[in-house]
C-alpha atoms as a PDB file:
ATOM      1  CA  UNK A   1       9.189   7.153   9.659  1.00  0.00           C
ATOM      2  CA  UNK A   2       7.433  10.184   8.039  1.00  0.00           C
ATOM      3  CA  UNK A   3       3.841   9.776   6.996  1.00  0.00           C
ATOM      4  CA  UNK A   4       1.990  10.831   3.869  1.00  0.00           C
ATOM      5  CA  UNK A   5      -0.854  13.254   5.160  1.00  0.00           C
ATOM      6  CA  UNK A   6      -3.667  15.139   2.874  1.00  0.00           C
ATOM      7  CA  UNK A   7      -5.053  18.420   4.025  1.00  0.00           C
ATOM      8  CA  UNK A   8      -6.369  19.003   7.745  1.00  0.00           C
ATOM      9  CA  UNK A   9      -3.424  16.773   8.798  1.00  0.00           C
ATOM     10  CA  UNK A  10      -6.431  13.074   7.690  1.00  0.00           C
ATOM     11  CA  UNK A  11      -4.984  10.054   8.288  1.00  0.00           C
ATOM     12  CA  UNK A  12      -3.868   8.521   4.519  1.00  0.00           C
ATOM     13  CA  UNK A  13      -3.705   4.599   4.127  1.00  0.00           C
ATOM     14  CA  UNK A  14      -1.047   2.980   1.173  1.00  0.00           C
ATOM     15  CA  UNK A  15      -2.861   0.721  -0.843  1.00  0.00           C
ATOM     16  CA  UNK A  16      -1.663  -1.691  -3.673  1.00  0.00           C
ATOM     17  CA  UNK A  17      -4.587  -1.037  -6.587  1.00  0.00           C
ATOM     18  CA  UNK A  18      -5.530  -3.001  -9.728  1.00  0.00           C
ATOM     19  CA  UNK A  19      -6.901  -0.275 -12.752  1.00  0.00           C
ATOM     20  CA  UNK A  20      -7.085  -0.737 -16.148  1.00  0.00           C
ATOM     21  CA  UNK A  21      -5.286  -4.137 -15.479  1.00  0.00           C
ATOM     22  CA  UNK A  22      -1.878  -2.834 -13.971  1.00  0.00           C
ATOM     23  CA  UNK A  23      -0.941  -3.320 -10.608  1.00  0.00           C
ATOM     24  CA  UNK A  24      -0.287   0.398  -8.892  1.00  0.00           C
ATOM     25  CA  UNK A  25       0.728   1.629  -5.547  1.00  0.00           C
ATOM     26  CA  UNK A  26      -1.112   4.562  -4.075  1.00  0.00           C
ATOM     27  CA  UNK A  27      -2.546   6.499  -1.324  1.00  0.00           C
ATOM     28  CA  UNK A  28      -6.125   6.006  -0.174  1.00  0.00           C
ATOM     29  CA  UNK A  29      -7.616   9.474   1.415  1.00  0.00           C
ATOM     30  CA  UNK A  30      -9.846   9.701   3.676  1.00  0.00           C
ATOM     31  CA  UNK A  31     -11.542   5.797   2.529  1.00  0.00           C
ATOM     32  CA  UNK A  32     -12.607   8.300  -0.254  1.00  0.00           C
ATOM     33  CA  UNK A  33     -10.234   8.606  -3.257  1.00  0.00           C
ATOM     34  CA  UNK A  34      -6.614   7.339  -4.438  1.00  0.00           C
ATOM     35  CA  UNK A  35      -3.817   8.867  -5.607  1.00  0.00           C
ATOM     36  CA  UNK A  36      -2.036   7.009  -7.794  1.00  0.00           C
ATOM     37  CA  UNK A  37       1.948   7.077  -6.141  1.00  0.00           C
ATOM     38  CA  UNK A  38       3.629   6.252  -9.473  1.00  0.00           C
ATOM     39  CA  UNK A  39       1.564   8.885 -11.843  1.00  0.00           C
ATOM     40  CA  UNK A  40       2.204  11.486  -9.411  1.00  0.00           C
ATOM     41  CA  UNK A  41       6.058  11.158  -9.609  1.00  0.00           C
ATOM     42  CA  UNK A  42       7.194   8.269 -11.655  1.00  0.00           C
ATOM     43  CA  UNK A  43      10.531   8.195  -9.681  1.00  0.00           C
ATOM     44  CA  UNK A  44       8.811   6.372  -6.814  1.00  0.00           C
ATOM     45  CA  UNK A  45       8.842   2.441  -6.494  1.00  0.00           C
ATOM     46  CA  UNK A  46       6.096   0.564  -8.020  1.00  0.00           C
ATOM     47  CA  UNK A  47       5.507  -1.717  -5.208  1.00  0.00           C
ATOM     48  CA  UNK A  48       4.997  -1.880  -1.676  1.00  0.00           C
ATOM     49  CA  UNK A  49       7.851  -3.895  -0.869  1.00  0.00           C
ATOM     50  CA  UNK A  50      10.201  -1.601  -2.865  1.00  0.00           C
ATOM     51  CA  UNK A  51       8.146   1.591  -1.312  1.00  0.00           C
ATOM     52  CA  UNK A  52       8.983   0.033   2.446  1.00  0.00           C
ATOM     53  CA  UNK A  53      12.522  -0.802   1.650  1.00  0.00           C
ATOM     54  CA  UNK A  54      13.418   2.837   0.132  1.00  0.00           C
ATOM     55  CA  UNK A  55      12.949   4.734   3.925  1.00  0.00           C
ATOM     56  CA  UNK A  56      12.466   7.892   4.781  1.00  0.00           C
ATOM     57  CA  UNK A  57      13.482   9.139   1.461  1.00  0.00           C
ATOM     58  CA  UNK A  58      11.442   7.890  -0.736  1.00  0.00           C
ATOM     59  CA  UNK A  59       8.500   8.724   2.288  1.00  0.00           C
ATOM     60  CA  UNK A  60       9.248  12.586   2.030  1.00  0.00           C
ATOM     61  CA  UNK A  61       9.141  11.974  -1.587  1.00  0.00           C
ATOM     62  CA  UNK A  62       5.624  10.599  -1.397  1.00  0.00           C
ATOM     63  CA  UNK A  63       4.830  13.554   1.148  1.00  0.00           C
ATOM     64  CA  UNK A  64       5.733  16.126  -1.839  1.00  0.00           C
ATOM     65  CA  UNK A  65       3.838  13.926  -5.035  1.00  0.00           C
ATOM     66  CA  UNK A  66       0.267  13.437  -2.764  1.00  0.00           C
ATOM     67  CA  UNK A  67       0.656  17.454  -2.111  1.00  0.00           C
ATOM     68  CA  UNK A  68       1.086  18.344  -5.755  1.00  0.00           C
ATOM     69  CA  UNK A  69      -0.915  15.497  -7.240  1.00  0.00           C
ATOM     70  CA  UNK A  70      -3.166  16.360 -10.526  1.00  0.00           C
ATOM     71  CA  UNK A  71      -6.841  15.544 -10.549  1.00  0.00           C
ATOM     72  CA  UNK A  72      -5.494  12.766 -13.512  1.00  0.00           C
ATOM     73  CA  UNK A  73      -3.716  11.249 -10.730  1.00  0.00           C
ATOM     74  CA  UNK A  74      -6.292  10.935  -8.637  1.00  0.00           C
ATOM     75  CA  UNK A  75      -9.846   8.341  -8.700  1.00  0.00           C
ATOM     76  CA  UNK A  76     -12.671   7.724  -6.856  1.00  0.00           C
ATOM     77  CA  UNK A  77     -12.007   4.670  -4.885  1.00  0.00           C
ATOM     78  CA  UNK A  78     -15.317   2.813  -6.951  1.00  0.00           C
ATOM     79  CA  UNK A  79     -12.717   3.647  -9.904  1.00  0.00           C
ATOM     80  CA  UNK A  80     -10.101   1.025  -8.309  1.00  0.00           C
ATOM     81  CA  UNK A  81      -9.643  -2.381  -7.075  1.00  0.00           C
ATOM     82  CA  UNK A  82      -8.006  -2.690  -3.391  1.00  0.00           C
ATOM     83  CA  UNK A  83      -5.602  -5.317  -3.189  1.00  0.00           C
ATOM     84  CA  UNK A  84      -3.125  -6.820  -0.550  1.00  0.00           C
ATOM     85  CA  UNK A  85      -0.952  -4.197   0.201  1.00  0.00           C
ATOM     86  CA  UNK A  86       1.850  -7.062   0.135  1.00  0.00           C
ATOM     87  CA  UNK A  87       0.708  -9.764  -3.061  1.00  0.00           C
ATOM     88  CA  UNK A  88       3.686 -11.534  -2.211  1.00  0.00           C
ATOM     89  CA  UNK A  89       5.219 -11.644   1.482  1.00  0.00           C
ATOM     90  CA  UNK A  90       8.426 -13.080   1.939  1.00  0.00           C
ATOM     91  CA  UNK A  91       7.430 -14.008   5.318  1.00  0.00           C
ATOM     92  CA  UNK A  92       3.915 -14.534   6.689  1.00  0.00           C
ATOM     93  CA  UNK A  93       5.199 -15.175  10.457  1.00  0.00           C
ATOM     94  CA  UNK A  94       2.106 -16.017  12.892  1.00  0.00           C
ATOM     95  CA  UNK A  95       2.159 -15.984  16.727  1.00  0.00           C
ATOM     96  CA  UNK A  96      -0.575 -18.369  18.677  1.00  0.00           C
ATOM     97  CA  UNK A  97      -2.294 -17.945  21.628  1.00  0.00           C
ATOM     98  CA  UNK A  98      -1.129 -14.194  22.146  1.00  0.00           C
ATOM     99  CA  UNK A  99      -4.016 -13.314  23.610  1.00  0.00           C
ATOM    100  CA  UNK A 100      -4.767 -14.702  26.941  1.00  0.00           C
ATOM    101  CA  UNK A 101      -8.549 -15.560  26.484  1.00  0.00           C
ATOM    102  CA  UNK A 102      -7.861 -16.567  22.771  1.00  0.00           C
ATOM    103  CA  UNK A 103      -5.648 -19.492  24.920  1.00  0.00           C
ATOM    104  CA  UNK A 104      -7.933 -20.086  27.486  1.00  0.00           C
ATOM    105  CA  UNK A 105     -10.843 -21.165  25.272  1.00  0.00           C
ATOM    106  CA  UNK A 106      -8.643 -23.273  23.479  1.00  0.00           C
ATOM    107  CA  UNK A 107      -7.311 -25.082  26.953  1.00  0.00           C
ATOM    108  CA  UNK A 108      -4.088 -23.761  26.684  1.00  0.00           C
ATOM    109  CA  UNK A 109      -1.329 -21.944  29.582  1.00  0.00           C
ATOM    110  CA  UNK A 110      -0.227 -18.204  28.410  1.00  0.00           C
ATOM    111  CA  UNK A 111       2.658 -19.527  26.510  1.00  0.00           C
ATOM    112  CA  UNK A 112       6.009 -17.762  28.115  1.00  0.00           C
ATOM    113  CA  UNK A 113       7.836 -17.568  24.924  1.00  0.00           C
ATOM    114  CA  UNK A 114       6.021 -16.851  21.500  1.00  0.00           C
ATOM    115  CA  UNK A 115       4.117 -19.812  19.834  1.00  0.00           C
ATOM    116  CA  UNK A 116       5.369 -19.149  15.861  1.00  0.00           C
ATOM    117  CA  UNK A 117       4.118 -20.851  12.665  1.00  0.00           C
ATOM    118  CA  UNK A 118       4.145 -19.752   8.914  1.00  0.00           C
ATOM    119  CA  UNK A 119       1.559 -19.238   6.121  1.00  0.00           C
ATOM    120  CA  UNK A 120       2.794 -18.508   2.676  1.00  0.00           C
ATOM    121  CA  UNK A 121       2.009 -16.161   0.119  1.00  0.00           C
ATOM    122  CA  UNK A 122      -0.460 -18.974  -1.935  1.00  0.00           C
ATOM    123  CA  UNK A 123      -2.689 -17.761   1.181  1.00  0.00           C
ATOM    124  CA  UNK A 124      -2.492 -14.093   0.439  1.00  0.00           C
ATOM    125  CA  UNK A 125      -5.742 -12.568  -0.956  1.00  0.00           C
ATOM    126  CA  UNK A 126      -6.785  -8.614  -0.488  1.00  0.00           C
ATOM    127  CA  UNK A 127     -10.584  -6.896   0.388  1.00  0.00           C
ATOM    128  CA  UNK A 128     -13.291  -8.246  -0.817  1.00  0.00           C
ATOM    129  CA  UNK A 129     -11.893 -11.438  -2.415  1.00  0.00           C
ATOM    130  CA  UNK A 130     -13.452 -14.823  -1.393  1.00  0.00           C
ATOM    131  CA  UNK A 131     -11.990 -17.030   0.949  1.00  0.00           C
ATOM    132  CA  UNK A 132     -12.162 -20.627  -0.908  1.00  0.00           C
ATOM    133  CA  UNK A 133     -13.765 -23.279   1.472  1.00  0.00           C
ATOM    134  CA  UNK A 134     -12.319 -26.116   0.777  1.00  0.00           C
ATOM    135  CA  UNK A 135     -14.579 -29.113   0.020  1.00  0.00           C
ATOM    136  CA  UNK A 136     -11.781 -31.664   2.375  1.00  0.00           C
ATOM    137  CA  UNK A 137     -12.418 -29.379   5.177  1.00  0.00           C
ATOM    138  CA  UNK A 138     -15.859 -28.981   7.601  1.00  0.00           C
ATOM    139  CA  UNK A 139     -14.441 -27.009  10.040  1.00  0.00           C
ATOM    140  CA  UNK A 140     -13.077 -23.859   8.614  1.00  0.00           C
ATOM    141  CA  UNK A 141     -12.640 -20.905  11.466  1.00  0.00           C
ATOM    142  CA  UNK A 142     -11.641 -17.122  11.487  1.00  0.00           C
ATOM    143  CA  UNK A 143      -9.344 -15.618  13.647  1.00  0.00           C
ATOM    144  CA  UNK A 144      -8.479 -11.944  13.447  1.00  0.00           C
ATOM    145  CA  UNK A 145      -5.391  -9.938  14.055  1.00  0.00           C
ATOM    146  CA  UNK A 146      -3.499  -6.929  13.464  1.00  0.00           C
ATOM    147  CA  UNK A 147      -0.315  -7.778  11.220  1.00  0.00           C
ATOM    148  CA  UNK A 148       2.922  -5.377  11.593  1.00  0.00           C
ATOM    149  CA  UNK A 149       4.604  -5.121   8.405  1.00  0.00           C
ATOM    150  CA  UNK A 150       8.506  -4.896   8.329  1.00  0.00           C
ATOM    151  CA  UNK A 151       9.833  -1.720   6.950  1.00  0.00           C
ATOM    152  CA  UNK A 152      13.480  -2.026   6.784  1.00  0.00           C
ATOM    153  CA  UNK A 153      16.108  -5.325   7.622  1.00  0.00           C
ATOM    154  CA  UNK A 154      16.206  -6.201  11.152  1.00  0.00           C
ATOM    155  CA  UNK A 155      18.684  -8.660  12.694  1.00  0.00           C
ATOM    156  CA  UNK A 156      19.744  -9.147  16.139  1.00  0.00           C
ATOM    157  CA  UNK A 157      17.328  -5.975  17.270  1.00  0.00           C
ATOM    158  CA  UNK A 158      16.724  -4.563  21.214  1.00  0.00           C
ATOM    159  CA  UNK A 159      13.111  -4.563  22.253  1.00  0.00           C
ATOM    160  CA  UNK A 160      13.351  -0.770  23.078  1.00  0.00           C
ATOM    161  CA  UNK A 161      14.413   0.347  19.149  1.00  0.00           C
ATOM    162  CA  UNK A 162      12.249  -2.098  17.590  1.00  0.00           C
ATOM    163  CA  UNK A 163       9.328  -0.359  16.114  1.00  0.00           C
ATOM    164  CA  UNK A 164      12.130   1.641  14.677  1.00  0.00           C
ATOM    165  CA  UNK A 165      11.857  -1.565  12.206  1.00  0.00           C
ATOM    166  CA  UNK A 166       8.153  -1.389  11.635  1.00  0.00           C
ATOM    167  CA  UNK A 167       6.946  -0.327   8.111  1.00  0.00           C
ATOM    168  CA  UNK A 168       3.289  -0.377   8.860  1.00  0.00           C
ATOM    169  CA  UNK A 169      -0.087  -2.308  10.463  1.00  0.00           C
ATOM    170  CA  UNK A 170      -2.646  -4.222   8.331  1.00  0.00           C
ATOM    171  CA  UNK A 171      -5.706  -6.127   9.314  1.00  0.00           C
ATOM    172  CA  UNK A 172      -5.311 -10.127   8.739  1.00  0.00           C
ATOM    173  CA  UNK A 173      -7.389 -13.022   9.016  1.00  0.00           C
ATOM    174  CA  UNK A 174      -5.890 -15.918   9.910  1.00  0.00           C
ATOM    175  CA  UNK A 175      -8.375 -18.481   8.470  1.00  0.00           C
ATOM    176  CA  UNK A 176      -7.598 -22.038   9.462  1.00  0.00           C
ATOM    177  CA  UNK A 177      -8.944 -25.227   8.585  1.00  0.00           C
ATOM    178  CA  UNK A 178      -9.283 -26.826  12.638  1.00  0.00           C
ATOM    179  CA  UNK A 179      -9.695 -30.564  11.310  1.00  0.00           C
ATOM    180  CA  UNK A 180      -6.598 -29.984   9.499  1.00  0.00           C
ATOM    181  CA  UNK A 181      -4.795 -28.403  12.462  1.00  0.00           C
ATOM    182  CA  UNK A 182      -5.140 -30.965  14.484  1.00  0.00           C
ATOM    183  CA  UNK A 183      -3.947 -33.480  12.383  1.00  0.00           C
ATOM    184  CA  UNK A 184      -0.463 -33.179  13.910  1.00  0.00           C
ATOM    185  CA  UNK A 185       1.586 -31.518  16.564  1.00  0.00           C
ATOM    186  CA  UNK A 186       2.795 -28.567  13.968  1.00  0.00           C
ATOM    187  CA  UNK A 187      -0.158 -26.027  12.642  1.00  0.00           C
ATOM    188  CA  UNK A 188       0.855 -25.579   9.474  1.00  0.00           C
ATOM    189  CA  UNK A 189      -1.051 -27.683   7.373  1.00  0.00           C
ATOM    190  CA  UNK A 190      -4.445 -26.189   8.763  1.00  0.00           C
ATOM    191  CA  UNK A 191      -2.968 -22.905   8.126  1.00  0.00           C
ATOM    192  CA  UNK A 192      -1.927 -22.855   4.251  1.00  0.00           C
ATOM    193  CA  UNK A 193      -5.146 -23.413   2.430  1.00  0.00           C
ATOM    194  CA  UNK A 194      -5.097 -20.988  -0.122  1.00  0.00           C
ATOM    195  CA  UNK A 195      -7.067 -18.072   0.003  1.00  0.00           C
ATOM    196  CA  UNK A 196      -6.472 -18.216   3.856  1.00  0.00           C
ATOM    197  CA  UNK A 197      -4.505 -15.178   4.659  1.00  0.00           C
ATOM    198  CA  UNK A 198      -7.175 -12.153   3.800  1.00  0.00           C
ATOM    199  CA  UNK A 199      -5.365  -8.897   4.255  1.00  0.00           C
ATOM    200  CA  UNK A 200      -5.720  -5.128   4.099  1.00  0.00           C
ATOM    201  CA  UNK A 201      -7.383  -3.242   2.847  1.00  0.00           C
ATOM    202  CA  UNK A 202      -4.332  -0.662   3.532  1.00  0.00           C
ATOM    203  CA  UNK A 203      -0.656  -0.185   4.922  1.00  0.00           C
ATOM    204  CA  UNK A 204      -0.883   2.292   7.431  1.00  0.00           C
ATOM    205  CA  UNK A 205       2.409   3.959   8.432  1.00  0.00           C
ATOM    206  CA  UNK A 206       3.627   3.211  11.565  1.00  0.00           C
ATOM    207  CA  UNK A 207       4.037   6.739  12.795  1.00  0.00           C
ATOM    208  CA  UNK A 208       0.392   7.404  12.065  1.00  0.00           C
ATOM    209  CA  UNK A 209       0.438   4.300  15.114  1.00  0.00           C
ATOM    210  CA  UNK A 210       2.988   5.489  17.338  1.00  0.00           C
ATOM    211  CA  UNK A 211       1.716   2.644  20.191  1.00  0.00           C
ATOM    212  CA  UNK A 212       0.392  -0.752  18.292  1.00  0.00           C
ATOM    213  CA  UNK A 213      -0.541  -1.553  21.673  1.00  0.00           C
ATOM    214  CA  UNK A 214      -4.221   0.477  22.012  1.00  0.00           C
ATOM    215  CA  UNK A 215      -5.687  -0.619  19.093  1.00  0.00           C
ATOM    216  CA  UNK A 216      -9.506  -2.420  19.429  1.00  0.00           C
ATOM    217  CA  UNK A 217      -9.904  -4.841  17.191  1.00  0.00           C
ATOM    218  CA  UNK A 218     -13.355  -6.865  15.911  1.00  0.00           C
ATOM    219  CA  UNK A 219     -14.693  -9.311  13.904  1.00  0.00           C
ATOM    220  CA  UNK A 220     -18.273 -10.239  12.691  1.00  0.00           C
ATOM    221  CA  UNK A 221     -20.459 -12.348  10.497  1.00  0.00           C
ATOM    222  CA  UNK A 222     -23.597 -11.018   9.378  1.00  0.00           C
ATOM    223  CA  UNK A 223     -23.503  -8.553  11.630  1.00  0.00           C
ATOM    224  CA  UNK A 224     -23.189 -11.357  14.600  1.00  0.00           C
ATOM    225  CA  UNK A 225     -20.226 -10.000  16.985  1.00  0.00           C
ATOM    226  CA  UNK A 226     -18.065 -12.774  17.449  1.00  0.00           C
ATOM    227  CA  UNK A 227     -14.650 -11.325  18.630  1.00  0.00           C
ATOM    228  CA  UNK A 228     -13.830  -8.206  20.032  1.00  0.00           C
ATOM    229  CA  UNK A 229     -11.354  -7.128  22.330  1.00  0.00           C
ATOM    230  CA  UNK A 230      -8.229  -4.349  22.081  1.00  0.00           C
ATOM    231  CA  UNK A 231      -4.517  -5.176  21.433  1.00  0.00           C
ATOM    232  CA  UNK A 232      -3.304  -4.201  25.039  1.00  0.00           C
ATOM    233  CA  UNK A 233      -4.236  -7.746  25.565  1.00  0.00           C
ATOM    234  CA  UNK A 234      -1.309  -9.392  23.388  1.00  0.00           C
ATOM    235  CA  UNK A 235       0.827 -11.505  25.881  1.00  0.00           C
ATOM    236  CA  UNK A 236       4.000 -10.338  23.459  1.00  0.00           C
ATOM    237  CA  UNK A 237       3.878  -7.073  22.542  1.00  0.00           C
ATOM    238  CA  UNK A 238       4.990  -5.783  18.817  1.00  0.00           C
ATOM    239  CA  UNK A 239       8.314  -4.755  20.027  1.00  0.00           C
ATOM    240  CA  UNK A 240       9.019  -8.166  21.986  1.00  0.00           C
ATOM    241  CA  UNK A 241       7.936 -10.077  18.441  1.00  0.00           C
ATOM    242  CA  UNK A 242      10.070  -8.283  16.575  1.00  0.00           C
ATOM    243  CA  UNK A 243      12.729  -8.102  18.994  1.00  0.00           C
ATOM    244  CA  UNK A 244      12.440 -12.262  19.795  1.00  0.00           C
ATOM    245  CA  UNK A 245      11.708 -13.262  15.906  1.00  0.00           C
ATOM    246  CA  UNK A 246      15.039 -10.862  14.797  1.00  0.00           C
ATOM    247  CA  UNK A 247      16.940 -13.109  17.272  1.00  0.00           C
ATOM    248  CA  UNK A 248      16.380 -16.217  15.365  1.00  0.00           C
ATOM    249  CA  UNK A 249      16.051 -15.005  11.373  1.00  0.00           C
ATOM    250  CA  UNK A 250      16.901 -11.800   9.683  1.00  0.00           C
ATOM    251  CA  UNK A 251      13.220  -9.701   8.776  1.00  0.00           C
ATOM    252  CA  UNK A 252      13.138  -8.078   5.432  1.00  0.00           C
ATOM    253  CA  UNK A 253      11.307  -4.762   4.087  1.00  0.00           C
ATOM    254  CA  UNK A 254       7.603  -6.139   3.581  1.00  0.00           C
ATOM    255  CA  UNK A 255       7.715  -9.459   5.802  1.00  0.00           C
ATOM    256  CA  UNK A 256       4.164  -9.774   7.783  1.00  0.00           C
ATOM    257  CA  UNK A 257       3.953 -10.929  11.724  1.00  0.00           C
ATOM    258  CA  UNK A 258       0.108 -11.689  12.210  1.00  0.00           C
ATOM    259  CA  UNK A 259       0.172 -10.637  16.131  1.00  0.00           C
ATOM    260  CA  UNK A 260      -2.358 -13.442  17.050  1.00  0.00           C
ATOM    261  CA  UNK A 261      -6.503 -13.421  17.661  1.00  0.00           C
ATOM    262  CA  UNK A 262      -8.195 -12.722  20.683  1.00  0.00           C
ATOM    263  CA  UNK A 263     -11.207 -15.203  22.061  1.00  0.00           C
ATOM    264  CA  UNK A 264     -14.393 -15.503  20.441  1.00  0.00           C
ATOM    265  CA  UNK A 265     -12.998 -18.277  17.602  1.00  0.00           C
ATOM    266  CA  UNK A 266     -15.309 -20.465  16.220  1.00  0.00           C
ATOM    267  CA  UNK A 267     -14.072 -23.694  17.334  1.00  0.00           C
ATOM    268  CA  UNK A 268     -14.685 -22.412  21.289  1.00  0.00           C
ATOM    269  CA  UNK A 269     -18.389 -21.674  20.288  1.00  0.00           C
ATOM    270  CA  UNK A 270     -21.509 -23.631  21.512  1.00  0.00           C
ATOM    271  CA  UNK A 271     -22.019 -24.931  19.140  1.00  0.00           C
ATOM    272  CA  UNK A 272     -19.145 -24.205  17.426  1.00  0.00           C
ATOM    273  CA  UNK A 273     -19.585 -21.445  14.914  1.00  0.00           C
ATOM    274  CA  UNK A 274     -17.322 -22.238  11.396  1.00  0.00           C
ATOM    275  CA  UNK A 275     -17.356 -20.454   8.282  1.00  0.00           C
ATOM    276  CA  UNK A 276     -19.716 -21.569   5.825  1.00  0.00           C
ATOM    277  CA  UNK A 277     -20.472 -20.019   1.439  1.00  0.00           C
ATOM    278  CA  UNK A 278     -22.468 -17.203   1.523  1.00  0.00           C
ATOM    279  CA  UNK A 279     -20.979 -15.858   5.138  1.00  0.00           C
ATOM    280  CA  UNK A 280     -19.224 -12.505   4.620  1.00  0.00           C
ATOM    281  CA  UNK A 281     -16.494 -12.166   7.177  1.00  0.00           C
ATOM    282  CA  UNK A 282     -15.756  -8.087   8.451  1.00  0.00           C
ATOM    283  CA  UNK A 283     -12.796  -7.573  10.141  1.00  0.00           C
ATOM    284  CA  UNK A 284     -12.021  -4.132  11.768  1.00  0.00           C
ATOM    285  CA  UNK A 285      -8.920  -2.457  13.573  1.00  0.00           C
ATOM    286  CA  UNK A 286      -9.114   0.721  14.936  1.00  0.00           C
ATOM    287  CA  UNK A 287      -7.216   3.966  12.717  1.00  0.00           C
ATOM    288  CA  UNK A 288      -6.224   0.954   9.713  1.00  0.00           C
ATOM    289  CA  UNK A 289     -10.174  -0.124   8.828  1.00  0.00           C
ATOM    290  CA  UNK A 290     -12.309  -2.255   7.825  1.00  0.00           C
ATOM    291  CA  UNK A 291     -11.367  -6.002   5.660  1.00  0.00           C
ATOM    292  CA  UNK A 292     -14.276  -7.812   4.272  1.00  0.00           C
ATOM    293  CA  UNK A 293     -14.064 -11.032   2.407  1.00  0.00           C
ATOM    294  CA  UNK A 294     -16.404 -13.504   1.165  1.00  0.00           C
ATOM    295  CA  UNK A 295     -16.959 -17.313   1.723  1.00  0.00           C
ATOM    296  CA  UNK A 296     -17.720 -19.451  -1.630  1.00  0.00           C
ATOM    297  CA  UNK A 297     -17.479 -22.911  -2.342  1.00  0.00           C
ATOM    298  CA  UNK A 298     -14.505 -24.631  -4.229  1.00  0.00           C
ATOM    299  CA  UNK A 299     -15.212 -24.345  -7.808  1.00  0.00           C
END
């Protein structure tokens, strides 16, 4: 896929943005400004979804508007509101244990074929939004990932053309509510609170990221280092997820496969470490940046 660059060849993020009340697409340069995608040629899609879905095309197209864009085009990122670069996922597809001390601490064998489970797009919130705790949970824990981002339809796939399929990488945090988990054999009820699905704060392409596999990846709370590690370590690489997942279901432009968390999870702590109001959650991933979020009560 080409790649939207500014000048001296600086690595430029897509970003959903709120201003002025309306919902924009746009590219974030150098985590300094944002060009507004749509006011710099109105012919492009409105949405990230739409932007994903159109290809290379409407990529060269975005090349051209960021290189020509006016200065009225153009705001200081204080100017805008970051969103989820995908408000609405079709799919939020989530791998467990994909990272061999992230099973360990949990008691768990390397799983030989991909543990999946879904959020949905209730969960979906973007940087700097709070995570809800929920007042029927008490053990609320973070886990965070890298999240590939489907660029075009992918059914039936080989493992050796699929990040041909990849739109883009986005940081995710996979909160989930443990007493909840563990209520039954199947995750998912742990794993849908909403608010629980923090992502962003960008899209970045996936040729900026030609291997997904060299990223490192960390999370803190209050400046308390609580998971780091790099995502050579996934047991299933991106191209075996998306190769294995397009097997079973057909992945559309914009669908979101959270990779999995390393170790360090609160629930393995002693004692165990959960999130609590007034914690502020950073999650970082090298060359796509930095997601923080908020904990507050339930209103």
């Amino acid at each position: 896929m080409a790649c939207v660059h500014d000048k001296g060849d600086v690595t430029v993020k897509l970003v959903t943005f709120l201003r002025q009340n309306q919902l924009r697409l746009g590219v974030l340069q150098s985590d300094q400004t944002v060009v507004d995608l749509n006011q710099a040629d109105p012919r492009l899609p409105p949405d990230m979804i739409a932007f994903l879905a159109g290809g290379k095309t409407v990529l060269a197209r975005a090349n051209e508007a960021v290189a020509a864009a006016s200065a009225k085009a153009t705001y200081p990122l204080g100017e805008v509101t970051l969103k989820a670069p995908i408000l609405r996922p079709g799919k939020i597809i989530c791998i467990g244990m994909n990272y061999r001390d992230h099973a360990a601490e949990g008691g768990h064998p390397v799983p030989e074929y991909p543990a999946v489970f879904a959020k949905y797009a209730n969960c979906v919130i973007g940087p700097g939004e709070a995570i809800v705790h929920p007042g029927i949970s008490d053990k609320v824990d973070y886990e965070a990932e890298m999240a590939v981002v489907i660029g075009r339809t992918a059914k039936d796939v080989a493992e050796d053309e699929a990040l041909d399929y990849v739109g883009g990488y986005t940081c995710l945090n996979d909160v989930s509510a443990r007493d909840y988990q563990n209520l039954t054999s199947q995750w998912v009820i742990g794993k849908t609170f909403d608010t629980f699905a923090p992502m962003g704060p960008c899209l970045v392409t996936a040729d900026e990221i030609p291997d997904p596999q060299t990223l490192d990846i960390r999370l803190s709370i209050g400046g308390e280092l609580l998971q780091s590690s790099n995502t050579s370590n996934l047991v299933f690489t991106v191209q075996d997820l998306v190769a294995k997942l397009s097997a079973v279901m057909t992945l559309e432009p914009g669908d979101v496969i959270a990779t999995g968390t390393p170790g360090g999870v609160g629930f393995a702590r002693k004692p165990p470490r959960w999130l609590l109001p007034g914690d502020v959650v950073r999650l970082e991933i090298e060359r796509i940046g930095v997601l923080e979020n908020p904990i507050v009560s339930k209103a």
